[in-house]
PDB file of N, CA and C in Angstrom:
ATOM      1  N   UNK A   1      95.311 244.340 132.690  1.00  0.00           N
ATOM      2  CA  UNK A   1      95.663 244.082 131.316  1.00  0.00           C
ATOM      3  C   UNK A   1      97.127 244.422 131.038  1.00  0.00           C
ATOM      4  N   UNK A   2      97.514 245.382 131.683  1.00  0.00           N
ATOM      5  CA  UNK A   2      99.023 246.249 130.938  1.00  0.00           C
ATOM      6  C   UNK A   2      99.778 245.947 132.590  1.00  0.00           C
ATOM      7  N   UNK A   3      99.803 245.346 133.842  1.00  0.00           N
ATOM      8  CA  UNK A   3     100.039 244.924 134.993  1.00  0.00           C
ATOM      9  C   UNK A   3     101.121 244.925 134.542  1.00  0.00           C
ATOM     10  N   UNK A   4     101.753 243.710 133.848  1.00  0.00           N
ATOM     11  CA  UNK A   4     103.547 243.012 134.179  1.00  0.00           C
ATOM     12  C   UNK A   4     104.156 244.219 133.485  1.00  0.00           C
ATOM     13  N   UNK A   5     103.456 245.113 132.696  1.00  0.00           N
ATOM     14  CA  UNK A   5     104.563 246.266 131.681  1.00  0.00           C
ATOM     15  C   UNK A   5     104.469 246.790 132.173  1.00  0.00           C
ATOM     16  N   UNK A   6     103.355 247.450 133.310  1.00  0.00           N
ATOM     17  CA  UNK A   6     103.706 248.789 134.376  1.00  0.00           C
ATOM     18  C   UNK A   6     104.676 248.415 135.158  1.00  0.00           C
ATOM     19  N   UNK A   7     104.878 247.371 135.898  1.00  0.00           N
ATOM     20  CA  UNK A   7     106.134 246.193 136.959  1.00  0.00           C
ATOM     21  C   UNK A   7     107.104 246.540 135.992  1.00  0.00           C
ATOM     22  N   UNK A   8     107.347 245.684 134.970  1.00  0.00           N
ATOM     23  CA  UNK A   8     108.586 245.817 134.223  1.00  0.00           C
ATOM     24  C   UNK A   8     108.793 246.858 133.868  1.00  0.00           C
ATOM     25  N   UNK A   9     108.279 247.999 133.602  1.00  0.00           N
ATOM     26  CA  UNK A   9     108.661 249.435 133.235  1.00  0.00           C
ATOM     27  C   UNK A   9     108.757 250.558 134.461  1.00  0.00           C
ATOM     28  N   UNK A  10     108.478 249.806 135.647  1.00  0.00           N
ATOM     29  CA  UNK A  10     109.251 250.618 137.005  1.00  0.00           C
ATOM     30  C   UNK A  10     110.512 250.028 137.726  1.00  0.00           C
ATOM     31  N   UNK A  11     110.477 248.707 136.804  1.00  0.00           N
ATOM     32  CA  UNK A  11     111.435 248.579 138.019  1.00  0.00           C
ATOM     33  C   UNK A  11     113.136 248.641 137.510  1.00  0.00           C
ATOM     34  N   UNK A  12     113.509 249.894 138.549  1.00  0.00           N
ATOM     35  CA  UNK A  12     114.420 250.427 138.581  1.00  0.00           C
ATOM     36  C   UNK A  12     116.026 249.579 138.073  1.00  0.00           C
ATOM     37  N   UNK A  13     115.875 248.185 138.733  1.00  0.00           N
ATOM     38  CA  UNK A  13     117.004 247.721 138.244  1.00  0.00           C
ATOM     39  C   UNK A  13     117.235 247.037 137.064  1.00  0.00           C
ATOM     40  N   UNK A  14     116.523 247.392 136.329  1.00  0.00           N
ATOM     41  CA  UNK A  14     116.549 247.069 134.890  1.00  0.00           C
ATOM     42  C   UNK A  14     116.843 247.714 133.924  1.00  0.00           C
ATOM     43  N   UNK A  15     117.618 247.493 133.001  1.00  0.00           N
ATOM     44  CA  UNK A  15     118.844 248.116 132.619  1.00  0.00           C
ATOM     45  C   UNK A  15     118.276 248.625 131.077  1.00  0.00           C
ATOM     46  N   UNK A  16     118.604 249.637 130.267  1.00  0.00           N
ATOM     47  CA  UNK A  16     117.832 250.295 129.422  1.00  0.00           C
ATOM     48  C   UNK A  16     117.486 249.491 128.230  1.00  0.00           C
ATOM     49  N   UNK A  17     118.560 248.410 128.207  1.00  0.00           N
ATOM     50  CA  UNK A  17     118.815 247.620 127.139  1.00  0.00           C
ATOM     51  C   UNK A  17     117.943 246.619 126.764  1.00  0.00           C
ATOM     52  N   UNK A  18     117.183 246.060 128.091  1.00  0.00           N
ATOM     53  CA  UNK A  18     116.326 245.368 128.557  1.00  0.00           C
ATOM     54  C   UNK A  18     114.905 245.605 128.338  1.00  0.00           C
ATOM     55  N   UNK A  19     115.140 247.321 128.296  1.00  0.00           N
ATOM     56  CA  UNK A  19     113.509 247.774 128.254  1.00  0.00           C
ATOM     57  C   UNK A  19     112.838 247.942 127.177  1.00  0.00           C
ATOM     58  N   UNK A  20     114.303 248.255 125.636  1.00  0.00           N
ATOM     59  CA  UNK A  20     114.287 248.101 124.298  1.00  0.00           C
ATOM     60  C   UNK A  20     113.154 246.529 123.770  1.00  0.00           C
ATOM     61  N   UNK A  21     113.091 245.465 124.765  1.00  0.00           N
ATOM     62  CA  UNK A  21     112.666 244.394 124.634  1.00  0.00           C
ATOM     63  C   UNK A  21     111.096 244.392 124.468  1.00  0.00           C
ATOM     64  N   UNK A  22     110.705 245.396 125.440  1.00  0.00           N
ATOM     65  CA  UNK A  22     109.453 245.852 125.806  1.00  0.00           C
ATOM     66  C   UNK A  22     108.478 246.248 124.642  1.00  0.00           C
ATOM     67  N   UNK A  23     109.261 247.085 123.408  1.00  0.00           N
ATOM     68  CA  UNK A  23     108.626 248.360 122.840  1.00  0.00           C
ATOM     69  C   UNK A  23     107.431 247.799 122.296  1.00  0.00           C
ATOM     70  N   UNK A  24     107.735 246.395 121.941  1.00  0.00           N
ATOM     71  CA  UNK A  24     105.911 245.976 121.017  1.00  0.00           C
ATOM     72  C   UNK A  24     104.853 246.301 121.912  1.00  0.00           C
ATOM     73  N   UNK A  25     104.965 245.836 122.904  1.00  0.00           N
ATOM     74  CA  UNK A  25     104.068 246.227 124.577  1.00  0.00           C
ATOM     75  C   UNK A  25     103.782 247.473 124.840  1.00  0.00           C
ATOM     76  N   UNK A  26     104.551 248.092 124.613  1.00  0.00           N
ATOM     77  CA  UNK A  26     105.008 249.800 124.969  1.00  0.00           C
ATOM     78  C   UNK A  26     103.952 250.549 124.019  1.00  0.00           C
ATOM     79  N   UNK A  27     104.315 250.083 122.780  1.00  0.00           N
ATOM     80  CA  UNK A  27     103.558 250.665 121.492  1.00  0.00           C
ATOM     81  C   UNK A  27     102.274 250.124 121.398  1.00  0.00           C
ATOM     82  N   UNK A  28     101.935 248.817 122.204  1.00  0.00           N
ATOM     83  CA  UNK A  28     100.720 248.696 122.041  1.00  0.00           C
ATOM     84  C   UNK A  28      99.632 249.168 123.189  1.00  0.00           C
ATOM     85  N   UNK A  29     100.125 249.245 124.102  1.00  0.00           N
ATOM     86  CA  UNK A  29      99.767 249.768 125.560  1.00  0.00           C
ATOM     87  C   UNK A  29      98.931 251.705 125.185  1.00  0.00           C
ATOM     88  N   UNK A  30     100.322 251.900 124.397  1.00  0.00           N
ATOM     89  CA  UNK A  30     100.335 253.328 123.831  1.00  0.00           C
ATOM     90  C   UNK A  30      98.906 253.551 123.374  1.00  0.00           C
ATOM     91  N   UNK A  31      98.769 252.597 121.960  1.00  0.00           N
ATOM     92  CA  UNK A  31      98.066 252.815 121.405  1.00  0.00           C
ATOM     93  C   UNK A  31      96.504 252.424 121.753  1.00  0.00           C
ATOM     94  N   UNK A  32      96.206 251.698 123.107  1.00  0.00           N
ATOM     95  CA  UNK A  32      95.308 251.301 123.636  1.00  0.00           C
ATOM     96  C   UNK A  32      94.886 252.711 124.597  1.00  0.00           C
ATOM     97  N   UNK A  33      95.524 252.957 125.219  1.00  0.00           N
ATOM     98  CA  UNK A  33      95.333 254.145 125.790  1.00  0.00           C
ATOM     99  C   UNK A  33      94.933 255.440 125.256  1.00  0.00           C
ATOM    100  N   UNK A  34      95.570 255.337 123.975  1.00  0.00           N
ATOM    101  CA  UNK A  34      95.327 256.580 123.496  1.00  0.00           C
ATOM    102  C   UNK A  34      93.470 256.900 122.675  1.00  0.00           C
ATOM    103  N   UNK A  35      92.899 255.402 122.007  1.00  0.00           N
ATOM    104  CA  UNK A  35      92.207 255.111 121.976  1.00  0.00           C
ATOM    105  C   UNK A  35      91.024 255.275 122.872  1.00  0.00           C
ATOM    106  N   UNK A  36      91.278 255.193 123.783  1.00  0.00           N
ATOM    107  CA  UNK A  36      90.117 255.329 124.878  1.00  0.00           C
ATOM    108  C   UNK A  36      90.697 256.703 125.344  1.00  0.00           C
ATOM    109  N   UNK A  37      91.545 257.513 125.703  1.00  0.00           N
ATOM    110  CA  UNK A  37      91.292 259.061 125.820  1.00  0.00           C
ATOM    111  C   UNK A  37      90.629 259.764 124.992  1.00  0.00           C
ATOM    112  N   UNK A  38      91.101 259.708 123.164  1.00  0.00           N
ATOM    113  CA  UNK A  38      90.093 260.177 122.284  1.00  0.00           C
ATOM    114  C   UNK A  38      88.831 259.758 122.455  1.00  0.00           C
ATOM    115  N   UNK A  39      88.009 258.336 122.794  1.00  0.00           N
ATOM    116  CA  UNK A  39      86.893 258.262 122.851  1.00  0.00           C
ATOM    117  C   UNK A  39      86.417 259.310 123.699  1.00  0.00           C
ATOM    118  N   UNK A  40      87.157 259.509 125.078  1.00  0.00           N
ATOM    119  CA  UNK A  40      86.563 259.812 125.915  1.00  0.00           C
ATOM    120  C   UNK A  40      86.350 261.092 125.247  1.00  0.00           C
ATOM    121  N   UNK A  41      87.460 262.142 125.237  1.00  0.00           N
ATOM    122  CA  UNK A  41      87.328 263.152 124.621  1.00  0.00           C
ATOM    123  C   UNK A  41      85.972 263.494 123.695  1.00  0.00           C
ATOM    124  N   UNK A  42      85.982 262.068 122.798  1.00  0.00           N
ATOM    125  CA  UNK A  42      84.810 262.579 121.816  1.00  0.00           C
ATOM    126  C   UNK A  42      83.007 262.491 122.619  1.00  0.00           C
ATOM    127  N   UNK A  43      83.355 261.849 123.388  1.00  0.00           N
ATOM    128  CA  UNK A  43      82.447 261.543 124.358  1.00  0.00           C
ATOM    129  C   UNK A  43      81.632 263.289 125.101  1.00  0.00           C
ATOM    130  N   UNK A  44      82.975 263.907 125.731  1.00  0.00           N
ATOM    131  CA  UNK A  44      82.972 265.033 126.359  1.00  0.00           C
ATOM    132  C   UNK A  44      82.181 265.839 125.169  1.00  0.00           C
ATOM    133  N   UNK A  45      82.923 265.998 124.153  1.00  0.00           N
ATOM    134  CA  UNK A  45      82.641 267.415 123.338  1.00  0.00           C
ATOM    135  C   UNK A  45      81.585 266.321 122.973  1.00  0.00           C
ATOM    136  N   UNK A  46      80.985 266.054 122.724  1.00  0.00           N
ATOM    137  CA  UNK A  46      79.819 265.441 122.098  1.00  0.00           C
ATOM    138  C   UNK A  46      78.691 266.028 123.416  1.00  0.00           C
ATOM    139  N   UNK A  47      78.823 265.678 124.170  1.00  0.00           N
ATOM    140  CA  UNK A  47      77.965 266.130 125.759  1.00  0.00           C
ATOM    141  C   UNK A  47      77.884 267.385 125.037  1.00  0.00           C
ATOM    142  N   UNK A  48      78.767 268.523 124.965  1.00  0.00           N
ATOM    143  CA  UNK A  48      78.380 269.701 125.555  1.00  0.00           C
ATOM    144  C   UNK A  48      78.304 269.979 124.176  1.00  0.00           C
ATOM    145  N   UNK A  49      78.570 269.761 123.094  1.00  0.00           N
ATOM    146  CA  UNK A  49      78.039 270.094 121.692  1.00  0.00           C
ATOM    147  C   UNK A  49      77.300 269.857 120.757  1.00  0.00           C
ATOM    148  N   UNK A  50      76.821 268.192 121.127  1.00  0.00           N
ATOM    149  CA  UNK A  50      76.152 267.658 119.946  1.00  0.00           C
ATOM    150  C   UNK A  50      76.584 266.985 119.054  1.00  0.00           C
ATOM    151  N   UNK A  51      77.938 267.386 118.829  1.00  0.00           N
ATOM    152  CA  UNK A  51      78.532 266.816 117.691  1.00  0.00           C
ATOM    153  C   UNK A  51      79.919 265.981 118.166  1.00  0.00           C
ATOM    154  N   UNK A  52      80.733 264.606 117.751  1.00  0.00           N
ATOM    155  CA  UNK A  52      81.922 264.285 117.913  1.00  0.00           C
ATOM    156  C   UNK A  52      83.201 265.317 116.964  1.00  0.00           C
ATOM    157  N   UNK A  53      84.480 265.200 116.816  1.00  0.00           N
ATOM    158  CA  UNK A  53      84.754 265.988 116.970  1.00  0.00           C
ATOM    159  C   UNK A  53      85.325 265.234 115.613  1.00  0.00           C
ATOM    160  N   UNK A  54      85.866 266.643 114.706  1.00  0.00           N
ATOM    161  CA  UNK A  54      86.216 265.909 113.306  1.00  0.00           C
ATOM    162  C   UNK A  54      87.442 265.416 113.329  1.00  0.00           C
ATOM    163  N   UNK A  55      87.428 264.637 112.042  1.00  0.00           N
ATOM    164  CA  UNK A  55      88.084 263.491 111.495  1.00  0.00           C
ATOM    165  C   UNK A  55      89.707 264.409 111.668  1.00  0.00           C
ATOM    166  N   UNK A  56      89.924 265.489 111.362  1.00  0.00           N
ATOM    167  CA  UNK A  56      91.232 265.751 111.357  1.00  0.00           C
ATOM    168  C   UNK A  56      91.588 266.259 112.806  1.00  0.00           C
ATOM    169  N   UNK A  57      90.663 266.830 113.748  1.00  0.00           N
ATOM    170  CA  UNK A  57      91.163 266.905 114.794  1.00  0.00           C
ATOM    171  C   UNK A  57      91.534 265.422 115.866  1.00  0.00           C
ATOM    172  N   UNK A  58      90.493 264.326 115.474  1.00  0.00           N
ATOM    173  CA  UNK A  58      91.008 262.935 116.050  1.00  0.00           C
ATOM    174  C   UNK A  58      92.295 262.636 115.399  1.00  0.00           C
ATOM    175  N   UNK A  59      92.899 262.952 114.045  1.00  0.00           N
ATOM    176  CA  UNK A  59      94.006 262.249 113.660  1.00  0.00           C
ATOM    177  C   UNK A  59      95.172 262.777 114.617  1.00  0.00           C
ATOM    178  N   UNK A  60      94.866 264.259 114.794  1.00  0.00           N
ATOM    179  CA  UNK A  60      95.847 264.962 115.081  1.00  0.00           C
ATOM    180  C   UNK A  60      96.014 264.572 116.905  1.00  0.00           C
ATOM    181  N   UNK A  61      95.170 264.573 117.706  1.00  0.00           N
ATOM    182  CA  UNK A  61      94.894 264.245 118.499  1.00  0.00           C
ATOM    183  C   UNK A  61      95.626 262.587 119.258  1.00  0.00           C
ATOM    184  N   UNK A  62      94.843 261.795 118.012  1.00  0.00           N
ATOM    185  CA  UNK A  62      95.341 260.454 118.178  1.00  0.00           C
ATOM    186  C   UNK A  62      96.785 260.327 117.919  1.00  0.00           C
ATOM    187  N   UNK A  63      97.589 261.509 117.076  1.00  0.00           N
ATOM    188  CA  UNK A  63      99.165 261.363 117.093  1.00  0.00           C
ATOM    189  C   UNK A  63      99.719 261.802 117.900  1.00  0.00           C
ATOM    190  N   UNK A  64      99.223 262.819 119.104  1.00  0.00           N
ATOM    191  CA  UNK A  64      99.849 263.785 119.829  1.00  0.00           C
ATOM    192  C   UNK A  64      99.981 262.531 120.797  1.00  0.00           C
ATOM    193  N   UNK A  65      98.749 262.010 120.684  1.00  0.00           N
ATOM    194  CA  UNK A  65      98.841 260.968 122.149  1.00  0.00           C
ATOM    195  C   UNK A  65      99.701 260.132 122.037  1.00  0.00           C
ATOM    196  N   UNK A  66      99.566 259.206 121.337  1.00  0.00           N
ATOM    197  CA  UNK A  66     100.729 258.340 121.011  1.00  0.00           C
ATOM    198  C   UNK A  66     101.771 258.438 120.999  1.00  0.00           C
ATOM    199  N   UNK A  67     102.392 259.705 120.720  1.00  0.00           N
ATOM    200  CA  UNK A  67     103.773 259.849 120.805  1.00  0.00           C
ATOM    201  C   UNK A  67     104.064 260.203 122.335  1.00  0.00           C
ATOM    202  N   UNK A  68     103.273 261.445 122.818  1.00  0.00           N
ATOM    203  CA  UNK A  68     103.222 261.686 124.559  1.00  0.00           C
ATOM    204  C   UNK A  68     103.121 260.355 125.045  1.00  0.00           C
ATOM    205  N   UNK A  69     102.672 259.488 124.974  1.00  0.00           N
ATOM    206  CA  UNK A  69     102.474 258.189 126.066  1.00  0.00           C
ATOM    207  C   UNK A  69     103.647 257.083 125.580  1.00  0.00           C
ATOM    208  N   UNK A  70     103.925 257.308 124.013  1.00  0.00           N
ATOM    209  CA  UNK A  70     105.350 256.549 123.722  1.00  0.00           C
ATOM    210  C   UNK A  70     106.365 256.935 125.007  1.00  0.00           C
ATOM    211  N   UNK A  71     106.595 258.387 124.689  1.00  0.00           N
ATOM    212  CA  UNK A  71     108.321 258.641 125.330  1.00  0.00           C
ATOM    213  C   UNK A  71     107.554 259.085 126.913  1.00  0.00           C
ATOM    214  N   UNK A  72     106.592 258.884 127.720  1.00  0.00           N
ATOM    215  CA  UNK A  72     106.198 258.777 128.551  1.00  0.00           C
ATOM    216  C   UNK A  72     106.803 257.540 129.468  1.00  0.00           C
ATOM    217  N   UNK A  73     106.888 256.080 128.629  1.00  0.00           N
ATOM    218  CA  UNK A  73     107.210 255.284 129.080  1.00  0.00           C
ATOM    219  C   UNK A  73     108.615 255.331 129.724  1.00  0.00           C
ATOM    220  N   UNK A  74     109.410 256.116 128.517  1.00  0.00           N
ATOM    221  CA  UNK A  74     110.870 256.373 128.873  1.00  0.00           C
ATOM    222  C   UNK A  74     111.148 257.088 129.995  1.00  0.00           C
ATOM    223  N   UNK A  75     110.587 258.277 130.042  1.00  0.00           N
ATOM    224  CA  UNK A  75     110.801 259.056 131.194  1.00  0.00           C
ATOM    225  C   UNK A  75     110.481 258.676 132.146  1.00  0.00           C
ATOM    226  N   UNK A  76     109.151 257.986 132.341  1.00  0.00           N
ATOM    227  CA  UNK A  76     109.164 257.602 133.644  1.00  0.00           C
ATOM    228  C   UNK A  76     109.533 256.512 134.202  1.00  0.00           C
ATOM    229  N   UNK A  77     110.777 255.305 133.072  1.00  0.00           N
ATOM    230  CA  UNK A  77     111.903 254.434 133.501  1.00  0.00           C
ATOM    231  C   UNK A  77     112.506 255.492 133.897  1.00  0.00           C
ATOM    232  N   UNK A  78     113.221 256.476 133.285  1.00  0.00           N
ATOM    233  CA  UNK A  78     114.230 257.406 134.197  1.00  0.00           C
ATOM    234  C   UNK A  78     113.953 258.141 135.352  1.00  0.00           C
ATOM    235  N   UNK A  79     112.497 258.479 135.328  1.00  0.00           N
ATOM    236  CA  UNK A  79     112.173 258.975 136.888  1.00  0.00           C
ATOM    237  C   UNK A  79     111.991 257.902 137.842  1.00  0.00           C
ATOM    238  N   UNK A  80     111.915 256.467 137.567  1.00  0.00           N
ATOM    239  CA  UNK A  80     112.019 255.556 138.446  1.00  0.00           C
ATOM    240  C   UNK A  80     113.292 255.500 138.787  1.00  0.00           C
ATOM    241  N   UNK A  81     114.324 255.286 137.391  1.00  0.00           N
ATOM    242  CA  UNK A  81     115.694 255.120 138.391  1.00  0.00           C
ATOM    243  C   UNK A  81     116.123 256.401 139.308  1.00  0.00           C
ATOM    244  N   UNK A  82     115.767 257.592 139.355  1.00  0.00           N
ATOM    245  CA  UNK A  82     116.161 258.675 140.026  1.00  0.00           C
ATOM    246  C   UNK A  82     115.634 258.584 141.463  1.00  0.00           C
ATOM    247  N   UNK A  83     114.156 257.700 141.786  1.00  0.00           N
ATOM    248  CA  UNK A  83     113.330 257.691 143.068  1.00  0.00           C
ATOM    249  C   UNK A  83     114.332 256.535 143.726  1.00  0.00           C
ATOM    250  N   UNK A  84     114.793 255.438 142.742  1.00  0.00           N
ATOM    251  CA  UNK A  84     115.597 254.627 143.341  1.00  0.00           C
ATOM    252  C   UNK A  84     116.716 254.929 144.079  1.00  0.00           C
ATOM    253  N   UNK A  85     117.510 255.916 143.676  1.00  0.00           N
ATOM    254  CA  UNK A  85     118.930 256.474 143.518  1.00  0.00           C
ATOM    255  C   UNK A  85     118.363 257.106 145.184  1.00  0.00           C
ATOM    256  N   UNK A  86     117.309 258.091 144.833  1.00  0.00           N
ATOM    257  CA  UNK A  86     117.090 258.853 145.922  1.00  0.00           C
ATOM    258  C   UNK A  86     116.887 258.169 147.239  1.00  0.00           C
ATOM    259  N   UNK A  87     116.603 256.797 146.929  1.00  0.00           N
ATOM    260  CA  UNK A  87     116.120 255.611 148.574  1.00  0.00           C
ATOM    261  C   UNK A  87     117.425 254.953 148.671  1.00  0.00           C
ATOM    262  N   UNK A  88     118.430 255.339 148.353  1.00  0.00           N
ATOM    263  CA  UNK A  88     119.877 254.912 148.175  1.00  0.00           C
ATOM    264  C   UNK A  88     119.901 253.404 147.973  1.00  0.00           C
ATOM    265  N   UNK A  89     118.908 252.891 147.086  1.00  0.00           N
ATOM    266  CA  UNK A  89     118.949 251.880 146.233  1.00  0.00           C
ATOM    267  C   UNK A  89     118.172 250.245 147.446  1.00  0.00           C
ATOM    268  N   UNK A  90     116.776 251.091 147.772  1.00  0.00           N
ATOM    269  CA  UNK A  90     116.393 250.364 148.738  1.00  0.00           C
ATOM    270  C   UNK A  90     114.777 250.260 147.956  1.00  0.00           C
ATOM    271  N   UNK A  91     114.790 248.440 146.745  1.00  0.00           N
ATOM    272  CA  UNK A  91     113.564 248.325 146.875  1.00  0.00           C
ATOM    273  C   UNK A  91     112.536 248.594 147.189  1.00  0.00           C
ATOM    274  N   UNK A  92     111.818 248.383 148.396  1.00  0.00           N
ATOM    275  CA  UNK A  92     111.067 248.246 148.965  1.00  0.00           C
ATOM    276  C   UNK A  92     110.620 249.558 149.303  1.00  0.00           C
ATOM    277  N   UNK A  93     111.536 250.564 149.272  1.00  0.00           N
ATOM    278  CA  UNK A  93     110.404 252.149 149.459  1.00  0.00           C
ATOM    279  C   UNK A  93     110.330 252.855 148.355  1.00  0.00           C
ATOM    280  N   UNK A  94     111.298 252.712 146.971  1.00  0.00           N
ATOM    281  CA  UNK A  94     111.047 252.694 145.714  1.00  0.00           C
ATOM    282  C   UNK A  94     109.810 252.188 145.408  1.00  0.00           C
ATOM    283  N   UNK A  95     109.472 250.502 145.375  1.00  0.00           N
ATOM    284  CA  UNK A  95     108.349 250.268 145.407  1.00  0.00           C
ATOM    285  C   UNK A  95     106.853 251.032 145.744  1.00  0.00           C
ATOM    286  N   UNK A  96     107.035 251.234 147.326  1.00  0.00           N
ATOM    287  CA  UNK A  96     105.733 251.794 147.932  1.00  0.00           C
ATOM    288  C   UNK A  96     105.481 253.391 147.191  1.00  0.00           C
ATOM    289  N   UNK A  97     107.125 254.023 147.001  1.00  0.00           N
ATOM    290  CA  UNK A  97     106.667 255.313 146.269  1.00  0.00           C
ATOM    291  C   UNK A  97     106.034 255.167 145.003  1.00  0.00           C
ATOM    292  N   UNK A  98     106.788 254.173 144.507  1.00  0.00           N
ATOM    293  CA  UNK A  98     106.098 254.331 142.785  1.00  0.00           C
ATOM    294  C   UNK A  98     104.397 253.969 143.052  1.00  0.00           C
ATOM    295  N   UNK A  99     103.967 253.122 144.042  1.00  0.00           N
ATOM    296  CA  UNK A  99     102.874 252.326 143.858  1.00  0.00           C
ATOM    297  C   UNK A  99     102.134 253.749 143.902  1.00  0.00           C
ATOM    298  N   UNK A 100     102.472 254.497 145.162  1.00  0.00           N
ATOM    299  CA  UNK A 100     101.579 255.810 145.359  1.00  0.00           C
ATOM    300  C   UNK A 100     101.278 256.848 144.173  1.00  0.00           C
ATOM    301  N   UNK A 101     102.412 257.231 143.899  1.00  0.00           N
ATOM    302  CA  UNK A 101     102.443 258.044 143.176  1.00  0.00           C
ATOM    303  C   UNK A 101     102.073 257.719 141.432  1.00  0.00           C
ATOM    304  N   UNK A 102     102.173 256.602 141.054  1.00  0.00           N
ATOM    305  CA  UNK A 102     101.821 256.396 139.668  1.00  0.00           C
ATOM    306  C   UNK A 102     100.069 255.687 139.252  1.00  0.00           C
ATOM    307  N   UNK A 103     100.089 254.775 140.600  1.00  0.00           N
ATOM    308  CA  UNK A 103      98.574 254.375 140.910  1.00  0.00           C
ATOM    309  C   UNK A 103      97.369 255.243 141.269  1.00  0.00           C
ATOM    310  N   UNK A 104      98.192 256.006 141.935  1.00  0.00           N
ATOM    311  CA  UNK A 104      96.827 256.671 142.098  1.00  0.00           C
ATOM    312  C   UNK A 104      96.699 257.986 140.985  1.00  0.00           C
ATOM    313  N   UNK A 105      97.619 258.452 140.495  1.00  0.00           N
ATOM    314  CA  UNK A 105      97.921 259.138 139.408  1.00  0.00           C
ATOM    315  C   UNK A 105      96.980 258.469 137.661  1.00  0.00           C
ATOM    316  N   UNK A 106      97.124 257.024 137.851  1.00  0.00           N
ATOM    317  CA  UNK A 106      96.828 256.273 136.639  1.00  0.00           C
ATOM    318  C   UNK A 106      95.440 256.237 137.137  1.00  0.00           C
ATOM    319  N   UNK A 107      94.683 256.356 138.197  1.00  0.00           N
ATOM    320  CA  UNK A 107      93.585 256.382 138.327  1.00  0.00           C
ATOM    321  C   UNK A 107      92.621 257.464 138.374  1.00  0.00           C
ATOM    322  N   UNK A 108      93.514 258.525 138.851  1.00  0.00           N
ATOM    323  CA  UNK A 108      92.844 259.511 138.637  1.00  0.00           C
ATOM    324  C   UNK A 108      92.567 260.324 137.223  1.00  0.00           C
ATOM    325  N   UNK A 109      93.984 259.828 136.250  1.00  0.00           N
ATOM    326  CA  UNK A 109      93.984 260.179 134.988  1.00  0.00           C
ATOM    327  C   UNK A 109      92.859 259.362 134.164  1.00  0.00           C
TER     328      UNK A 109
END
């Protein structure tokens, strides 16, 4: 679903100005995600309590996320260009690192 914005939001040679292009994607990606962590969340405490979890702790919750997974996007354009920098600007093991490290990361999260 979110494929070409994870691609376009790693790849390193793309310039910041470019990524400004992104943000409707960014913000909506955000807000899809964040959505299904609170479920999950309410899911959890519901298991072990009985109850979902109140209305002001989801608001608060649902803002923390959104903003963490907003400037999430940013940082980890800048930790891509830094893995790049570090392969002295060699595609192809940039690539294989990000695939490792963010894929299996996005899956395990």
């Amino acid at each position: 679903m979110f494929t070409q914005l994870y691609l376009t939001t790693t790849n390193p040679e793309l310039p910041l100005s470019e990524l400004s292009r992104y943000s409707g994607d960014i913000f909506l990606s955000a807000v899809f995600h964040t959505l299904v962590y609170a479920a999950f969340a309410n899911v959890v405490w519901f298991i072990f309590t009985g109850t979902i979890l109140s209305s002001q702790i989801n608001q608060r919750l649902i803002s923390f996320l959104i903003v963490v997974m907003a400037f999430g996007y940013l940082a980890r354009f800048y930790h891509v260009k830094e893995i790049y920098q570090a392969y002295d600007k060699n595609m192809d093991l940039t690539r294989v690192h990000l695939d490792k490290l963010y894929i299996g990361w996005i899956f395990i999260g």
